[in-house]
Protein backbone atom coordinates (compact mmCIF):
# COMPACT_ATOMS: atom_id res chain seq x y z
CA UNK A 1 2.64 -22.47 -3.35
CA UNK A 2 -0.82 -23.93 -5.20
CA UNK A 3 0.22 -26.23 -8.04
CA UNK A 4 -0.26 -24.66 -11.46
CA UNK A 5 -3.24 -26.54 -12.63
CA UNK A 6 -4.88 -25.59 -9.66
CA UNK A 7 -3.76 -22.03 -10.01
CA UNK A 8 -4.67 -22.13 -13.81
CA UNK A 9 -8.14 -22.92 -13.22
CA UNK A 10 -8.62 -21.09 -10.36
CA UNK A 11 -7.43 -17.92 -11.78
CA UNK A 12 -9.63 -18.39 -15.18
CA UNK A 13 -12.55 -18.65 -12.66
CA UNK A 14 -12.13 -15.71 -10.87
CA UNK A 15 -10.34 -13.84 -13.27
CA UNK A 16 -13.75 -13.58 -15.91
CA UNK A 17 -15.95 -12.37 -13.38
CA UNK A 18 -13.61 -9.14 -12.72
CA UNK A 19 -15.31 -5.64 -14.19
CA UNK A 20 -13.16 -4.10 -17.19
CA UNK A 21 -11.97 -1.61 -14.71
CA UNK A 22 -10.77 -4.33 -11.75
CA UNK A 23 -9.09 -6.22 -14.96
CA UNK A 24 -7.20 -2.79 -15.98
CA UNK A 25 -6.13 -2.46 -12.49
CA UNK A 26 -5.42 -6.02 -11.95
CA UNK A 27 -2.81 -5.78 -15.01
CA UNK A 28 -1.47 -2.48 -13.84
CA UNK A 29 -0.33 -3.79 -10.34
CA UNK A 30 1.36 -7.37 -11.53
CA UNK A 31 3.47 -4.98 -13.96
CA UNK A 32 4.41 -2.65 -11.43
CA UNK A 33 5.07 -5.12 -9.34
CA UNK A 34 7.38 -7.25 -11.51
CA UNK A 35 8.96 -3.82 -12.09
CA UNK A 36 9.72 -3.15 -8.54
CA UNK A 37 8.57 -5.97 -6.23
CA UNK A 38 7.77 -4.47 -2.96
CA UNK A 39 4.74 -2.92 -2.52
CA UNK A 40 3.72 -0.86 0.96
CA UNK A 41 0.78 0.47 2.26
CA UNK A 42 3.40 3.56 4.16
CA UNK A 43 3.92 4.60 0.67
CA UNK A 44 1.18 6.86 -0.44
CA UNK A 45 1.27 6.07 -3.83
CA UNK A 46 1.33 2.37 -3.17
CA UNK A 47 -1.60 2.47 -0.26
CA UNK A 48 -4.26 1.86 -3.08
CA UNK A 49 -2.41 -1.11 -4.99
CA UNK A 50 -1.18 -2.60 -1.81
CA UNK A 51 -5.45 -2.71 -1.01
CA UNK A 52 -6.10 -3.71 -4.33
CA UNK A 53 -3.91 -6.62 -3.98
CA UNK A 54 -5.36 -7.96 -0.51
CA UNK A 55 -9.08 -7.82 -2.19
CA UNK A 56 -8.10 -9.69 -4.73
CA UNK A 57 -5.55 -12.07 -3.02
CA UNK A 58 -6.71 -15.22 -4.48
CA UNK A 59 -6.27 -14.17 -8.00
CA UNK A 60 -2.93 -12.43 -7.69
CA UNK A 61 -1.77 -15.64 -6.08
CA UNK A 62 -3.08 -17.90 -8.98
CA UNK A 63 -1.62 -15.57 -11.68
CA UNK A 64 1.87 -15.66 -9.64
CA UNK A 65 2.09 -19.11 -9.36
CA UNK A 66 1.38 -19.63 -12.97
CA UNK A 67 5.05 -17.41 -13.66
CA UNK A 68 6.85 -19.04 -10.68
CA UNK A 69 6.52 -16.50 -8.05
CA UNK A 70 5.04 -16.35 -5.04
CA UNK A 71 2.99 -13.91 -3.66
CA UNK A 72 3.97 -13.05 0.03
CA UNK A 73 1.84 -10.92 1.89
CA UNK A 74 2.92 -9.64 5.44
CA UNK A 75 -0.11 -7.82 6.93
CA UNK A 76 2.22 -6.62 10.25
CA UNK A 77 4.42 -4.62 8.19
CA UNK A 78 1.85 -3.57 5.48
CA UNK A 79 4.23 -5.19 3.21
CA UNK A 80 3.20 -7.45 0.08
CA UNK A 81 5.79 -8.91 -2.71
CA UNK A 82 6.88 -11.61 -4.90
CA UNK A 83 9.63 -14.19 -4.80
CA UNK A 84 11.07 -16.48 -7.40
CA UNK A 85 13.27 -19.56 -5.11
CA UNK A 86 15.40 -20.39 -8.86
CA UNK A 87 18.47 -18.54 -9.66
CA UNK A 88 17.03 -16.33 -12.34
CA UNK A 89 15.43 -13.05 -10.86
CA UNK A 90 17.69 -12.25 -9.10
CA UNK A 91 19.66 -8.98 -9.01
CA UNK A 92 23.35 -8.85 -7.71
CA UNK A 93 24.78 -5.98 -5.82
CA UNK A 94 28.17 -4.19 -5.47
CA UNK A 95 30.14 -4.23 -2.21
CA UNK A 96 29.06 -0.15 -2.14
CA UNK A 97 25.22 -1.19 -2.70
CA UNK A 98 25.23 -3.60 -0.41
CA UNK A 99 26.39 -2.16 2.30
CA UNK A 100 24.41 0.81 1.82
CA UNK A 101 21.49 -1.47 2.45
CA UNK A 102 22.60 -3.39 5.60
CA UNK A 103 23.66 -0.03 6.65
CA UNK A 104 20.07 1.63 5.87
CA UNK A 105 18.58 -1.88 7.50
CA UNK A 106 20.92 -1.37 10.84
CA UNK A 107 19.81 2.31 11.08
CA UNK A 108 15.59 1.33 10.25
CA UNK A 109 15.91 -0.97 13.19
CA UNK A 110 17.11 1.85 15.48
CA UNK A 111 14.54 3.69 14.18
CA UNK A 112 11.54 2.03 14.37
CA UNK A 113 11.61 1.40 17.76
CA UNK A 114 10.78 5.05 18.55
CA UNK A 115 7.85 5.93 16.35
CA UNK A 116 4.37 4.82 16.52
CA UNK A 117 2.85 2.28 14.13
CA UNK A 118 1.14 5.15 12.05
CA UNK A 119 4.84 7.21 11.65
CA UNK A 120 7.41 6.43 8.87
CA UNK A 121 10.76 5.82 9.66
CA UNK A 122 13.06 8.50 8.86
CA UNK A 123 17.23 9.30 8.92
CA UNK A 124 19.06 11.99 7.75
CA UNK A 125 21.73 11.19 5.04
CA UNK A 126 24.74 12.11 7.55
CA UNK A 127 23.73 9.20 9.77
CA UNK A 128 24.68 6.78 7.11
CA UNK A 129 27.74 8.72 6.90
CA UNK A 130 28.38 8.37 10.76
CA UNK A 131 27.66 4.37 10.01
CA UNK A 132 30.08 4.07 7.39
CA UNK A 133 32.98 5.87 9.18
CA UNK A 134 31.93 3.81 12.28
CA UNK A 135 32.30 0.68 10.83
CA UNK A 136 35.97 1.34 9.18
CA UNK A 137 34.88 1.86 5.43
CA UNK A 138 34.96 5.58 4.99
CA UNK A 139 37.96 6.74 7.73
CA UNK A 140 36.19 10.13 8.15
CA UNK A 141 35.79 10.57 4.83
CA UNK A 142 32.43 11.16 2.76
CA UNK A 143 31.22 8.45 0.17
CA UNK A 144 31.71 10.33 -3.22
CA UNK A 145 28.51 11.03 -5.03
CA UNK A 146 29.42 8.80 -7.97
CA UNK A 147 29.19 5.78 -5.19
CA UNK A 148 25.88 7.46 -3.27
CA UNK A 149 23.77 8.35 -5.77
CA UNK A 150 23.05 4.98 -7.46
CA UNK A 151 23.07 3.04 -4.60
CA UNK A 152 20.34 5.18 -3.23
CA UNK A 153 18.71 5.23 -6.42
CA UNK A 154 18.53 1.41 -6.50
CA UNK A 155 16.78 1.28 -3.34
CA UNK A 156 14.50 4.01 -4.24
CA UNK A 157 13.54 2.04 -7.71
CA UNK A 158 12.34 -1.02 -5.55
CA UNK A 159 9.96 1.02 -3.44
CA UNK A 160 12.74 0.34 -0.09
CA UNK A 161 13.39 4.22 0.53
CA UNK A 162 12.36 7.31 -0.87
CA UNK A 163 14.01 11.08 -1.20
CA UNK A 164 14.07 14.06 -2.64
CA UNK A 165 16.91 14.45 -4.43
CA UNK A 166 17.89 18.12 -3.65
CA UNK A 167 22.31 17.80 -3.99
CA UNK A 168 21.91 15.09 -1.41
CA UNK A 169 23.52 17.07 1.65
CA UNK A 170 24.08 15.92 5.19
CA UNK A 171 20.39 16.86 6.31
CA UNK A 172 18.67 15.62 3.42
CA UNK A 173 15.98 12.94 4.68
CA UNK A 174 15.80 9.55 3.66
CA UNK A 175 12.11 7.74 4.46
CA UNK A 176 12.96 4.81 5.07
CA UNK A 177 10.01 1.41 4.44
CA UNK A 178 9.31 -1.47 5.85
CA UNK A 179 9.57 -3.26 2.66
CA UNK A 180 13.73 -3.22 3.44
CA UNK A 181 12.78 -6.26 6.26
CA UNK A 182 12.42 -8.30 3.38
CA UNK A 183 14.92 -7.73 0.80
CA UNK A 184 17.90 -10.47 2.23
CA UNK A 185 17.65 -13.35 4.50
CA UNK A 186 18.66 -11.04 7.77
CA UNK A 187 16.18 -11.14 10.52
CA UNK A 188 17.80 -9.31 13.06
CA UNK A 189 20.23 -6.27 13.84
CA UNK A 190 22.87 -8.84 14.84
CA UNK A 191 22.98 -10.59 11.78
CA UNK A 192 23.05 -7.35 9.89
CA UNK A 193 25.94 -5.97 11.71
CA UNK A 194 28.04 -9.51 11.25
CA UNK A 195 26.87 -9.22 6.80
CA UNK A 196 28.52 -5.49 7.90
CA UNK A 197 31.84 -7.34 8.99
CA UNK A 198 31.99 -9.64 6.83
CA UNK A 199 32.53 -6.93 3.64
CA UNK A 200 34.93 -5.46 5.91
CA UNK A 201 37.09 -8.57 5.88
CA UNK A 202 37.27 -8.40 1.92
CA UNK A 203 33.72 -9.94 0.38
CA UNK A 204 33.15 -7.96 -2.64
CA UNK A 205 29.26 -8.69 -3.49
CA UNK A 206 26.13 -10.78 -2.40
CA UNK A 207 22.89 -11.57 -4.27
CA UNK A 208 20.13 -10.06 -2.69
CA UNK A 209 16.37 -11.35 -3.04
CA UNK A 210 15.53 -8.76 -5.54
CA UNK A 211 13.86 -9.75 -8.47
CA UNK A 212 13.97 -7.68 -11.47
């Protein structure tokens, strides 16, 4: 990360000679993305922003370090977001969230293997069923709806799935983004799978790397 003097005056620089328009946009994208982090070019409403941010990479980066976050930009994965290394910023999930997510992250790994590049991964909402009761937590029974529902809404509020919420039955369809490779430490199925056990012995909650 650029120290903030040299960020300051870099991003004063560059900054003034933006067009009212690129300045409006500029300021539209740093909110939405302290809102919900992760930004994707597989996400059609992100595609443009996610663009807008690699053309002007330099100044996002300047204005970022100035707050004490830095930009991270992960062309492979069309992937760009921000992260804060303190304590503050960071948002800490219930034993049902979280393993909704290393669930979801087991699954997108399955996944992605068997589309092509330009294909979004998708599951259906009875395969994280089938995960749950395979791993002990549910014993053939469904998660209730009070548990589901804002777990999957969490994820969908930080841009790592999207659904339509239509009574969330077993053949609903959960897109699944890339952006989910980068919300914990886990870099690997393996290591997924042992997080996975680990609840299972008792562990109630972990922080993630969200940042509100």
């Amino acid at each position: 990360m650029i120290g903030k003097t040299q960020a300051a005056k870099r991003f004063n620089e560059q900054y003034l000679e933006l067009k009212e328009a690129e300045k409006s946009t500029f300021s539209r994208v740093v909110n939405k993305m302290f809102q919900v982090n992760y930004i994707t070019r597989k996400k059609i409403g992100d595609a443009n922003d996610y663009r807008f941010i690699l053309a002007y990479k330099d100044i996002f980066e300047a204005f970022f370090a100035i707050s004490d976050f830095e930009l991270t930009i992960e062309r492979h994965d069309e992937v760009v977001f921000i992260k804060n290394e303190s304590i503050y910023n960071h948002l800490r999930l219930k034993k049902e969230e979280s393993l909704m997510l290393l669930v979801i992250r087991v699954l997108f790994q399955r996944k992605r293997d068997l589309v092509t590049l330009d294909e979004n991964v998708e599951i259906y909402l009875e395969e994280i069923h089938e995960e749950l009761r395979r791993i002990g937590y549910l014993d053939d029974k469904r998660i209730t709806k009070d548990k589901l529902k804002p777990a999957l809404m969490l994820l969908r509020n930080y841009n790592i799935i999207d659904y339509i919420e239509r009574g969330l039955k077993d053949d609903s369809r959960i897109k699944i983004y890339p952006t989910i490779l980068y919300v914990t430490n886990i870099h690997n199925i393996k290591e997924a799978i042992e997080r996975i056990d680990q609840y299972m012995e008792g562990s109630e909650s972990i922080e993630e790397t969200y940042e509100d």
